[in-house]
Protein backbone atom coordinates (compact mmCIF):
# COMPACT_ATOMS: atom_id res chain seq x y z
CA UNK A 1 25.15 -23.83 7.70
CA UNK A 2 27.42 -22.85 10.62
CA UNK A 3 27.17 -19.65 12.14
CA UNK A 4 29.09 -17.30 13.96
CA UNK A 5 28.32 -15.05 16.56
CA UNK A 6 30.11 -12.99 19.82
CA UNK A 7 30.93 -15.71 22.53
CA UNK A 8 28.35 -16.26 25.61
CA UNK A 9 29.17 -17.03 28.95
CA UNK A 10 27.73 -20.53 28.57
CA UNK A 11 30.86 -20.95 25.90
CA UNK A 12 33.53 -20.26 27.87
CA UNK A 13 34.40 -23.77 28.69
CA UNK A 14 33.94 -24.96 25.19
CA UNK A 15 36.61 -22.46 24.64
CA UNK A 16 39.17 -23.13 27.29
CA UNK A 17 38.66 -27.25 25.70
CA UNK A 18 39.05 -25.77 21.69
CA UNK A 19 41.92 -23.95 22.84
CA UNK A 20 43.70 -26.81 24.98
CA UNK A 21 43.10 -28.78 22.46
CA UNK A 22 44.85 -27.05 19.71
CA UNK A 23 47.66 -26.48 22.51
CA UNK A 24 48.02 -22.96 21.62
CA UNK A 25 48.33 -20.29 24.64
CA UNK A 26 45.67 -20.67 27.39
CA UNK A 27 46.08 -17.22 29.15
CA UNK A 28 43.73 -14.08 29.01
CA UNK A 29 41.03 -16.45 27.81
CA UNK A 30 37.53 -13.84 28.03
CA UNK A 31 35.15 -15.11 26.95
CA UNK A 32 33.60 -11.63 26.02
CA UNK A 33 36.12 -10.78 23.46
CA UNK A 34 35.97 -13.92 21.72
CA UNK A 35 34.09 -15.03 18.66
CA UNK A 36 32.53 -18.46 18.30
CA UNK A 37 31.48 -20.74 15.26
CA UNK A 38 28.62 -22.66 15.86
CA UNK A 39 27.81 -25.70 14.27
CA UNK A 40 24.55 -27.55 12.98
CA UNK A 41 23.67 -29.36 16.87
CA UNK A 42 24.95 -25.97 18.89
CA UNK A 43 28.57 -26.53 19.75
CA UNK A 44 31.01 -24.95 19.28
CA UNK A 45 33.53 -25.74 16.50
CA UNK A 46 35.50 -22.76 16.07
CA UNK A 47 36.85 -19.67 17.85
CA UNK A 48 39.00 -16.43 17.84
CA UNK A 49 39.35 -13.29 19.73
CA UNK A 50 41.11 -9.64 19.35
CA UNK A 51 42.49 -9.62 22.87
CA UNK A 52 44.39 -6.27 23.76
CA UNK A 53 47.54 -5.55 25.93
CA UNK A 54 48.70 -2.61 28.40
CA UNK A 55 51.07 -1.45 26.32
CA UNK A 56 47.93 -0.48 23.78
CA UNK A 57 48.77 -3.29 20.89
CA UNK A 58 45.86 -5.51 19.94
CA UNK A 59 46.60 -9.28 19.10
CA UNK A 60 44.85 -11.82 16.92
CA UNK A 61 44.68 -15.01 19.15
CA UNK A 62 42.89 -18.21 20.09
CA UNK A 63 42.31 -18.84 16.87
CA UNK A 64 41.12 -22.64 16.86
CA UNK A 65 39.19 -25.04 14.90
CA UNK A 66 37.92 -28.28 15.77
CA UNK A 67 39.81 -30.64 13.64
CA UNK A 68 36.99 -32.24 11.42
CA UNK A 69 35.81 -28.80 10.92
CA UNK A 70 39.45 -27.24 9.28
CA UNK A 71 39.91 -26.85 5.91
CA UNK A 72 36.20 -25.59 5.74
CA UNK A 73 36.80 -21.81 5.77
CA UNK A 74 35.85 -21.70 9.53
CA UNK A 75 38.94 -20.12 10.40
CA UNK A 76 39.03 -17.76 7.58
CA UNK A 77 35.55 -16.13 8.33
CA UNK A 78 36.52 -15.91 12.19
CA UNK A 79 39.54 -13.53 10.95
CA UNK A 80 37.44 -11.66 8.49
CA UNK A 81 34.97 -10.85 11.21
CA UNK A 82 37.27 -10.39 13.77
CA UNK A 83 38.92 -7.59 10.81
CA UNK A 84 36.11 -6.22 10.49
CA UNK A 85 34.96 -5.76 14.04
CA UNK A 86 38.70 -3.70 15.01
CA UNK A 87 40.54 -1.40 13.81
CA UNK A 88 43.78 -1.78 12.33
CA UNK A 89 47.29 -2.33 13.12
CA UNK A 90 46.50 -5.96 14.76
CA UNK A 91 49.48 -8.31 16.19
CA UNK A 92 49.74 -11.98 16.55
CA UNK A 93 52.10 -15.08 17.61
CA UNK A 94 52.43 -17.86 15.53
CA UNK A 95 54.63 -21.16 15.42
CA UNK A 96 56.48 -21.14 12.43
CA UNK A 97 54.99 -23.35 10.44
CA UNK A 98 51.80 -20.94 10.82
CA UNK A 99 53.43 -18.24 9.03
CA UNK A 100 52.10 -18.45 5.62
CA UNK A 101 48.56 -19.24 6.47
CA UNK A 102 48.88 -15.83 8.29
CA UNK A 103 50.50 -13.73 5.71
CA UNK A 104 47.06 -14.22 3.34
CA UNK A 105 45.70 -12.16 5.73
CA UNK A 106 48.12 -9.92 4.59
CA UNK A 107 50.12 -9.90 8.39
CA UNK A 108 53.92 -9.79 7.37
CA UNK A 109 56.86 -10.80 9.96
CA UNK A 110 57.68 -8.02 12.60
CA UNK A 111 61.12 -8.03 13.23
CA UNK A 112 62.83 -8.15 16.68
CA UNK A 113 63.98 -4.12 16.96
CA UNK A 114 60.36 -3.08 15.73
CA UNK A 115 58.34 -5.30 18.09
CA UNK A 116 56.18 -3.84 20.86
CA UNK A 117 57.47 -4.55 23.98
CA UNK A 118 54.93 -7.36 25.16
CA UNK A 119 55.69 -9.22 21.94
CA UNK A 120 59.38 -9.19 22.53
CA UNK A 121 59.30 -9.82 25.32
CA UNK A 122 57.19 -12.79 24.70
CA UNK A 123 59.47 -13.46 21.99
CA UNK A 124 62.25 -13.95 23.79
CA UNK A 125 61.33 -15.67 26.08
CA UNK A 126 59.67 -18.38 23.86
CA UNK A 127 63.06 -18.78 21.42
CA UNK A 128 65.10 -18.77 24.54
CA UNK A 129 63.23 -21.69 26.31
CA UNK A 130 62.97 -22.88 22.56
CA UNK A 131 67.05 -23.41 22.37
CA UNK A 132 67.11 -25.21 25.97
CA UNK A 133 64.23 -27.35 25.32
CA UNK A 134 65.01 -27.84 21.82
CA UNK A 135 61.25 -26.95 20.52
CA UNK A 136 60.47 -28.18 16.64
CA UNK A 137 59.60 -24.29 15.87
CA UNK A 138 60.61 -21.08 16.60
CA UNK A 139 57.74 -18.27 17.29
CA UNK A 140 57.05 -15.77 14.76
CA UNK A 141 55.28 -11.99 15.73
CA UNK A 142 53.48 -10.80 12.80
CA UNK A 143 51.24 -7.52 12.21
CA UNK A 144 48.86 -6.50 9.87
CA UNK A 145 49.14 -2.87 9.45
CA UNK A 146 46.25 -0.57 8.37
């Protein structure tokens, strides 16, 4: 049985290696606002964290499972914990293709006009350098509302 538990210092770097890995974004990476899945030998196979922003939103991010480990429901109890742990409305960034494994958590597609500024922001900048660099998929905000 795996378990899960609030991030120590001692799994910060098995964090900043999880997230590289999955090649998702690799800023604001504390490790005291993440949570970590633990497997049977003590390392770390999964991990997620609520991190927050100045303009007050809260996101859902570094959401990552080793990739023998997916498909296990790893990354389904780091989101219920991580639900039940903060308070409602919570953000997040996706790719694309990401969107409907998100919207069974019930977070639905913010559009541009009704984003918080650090997620348009973020958004823009993503689809813009998206167009130039001709990325595979386009970014997606999303929200879960209370």
């Amino acid at each position: 049985m795996n378990n899960i538990r609030p991030a120590t210092e001692q799994d910060a770097r098995a964090i900043r290696v999880l997230i590289r890995q999955a090649r998702i974004n690799p800023m604001a990476l504390d490790w005291r606002r993440f949570l970590v899945v633990v497997g049977e030998q003590g390392q770390v196979i999964g991990c997620g964290q609520v991190k927050p922003h100045a303009d007050g939103t809260r996101e859902l991010a570094s959401l990552a499972v080793v990739p023998d480990w997916q498909r296990q429901g790893i990354g389904t109890s780091i989101v219920m914990r991580l639900f039940a742990e903060n308070p409602l409305p919570l953000y997040l960034t996706c790719r694309a293709s990401l969107q409907t494994y998100y919207e069974k958590f019930g977070f639905q597609i913010v559009h541009p006009a009704d984003m918080p500024p650090y997620f348009h922001r973020i958004w823009t900048i993503f689809n813009a350098f998206g167009r130039v660099l001709h990325f595979s998929e386009a970014l997606r905000v999303m929200m879960k509302k209370a």
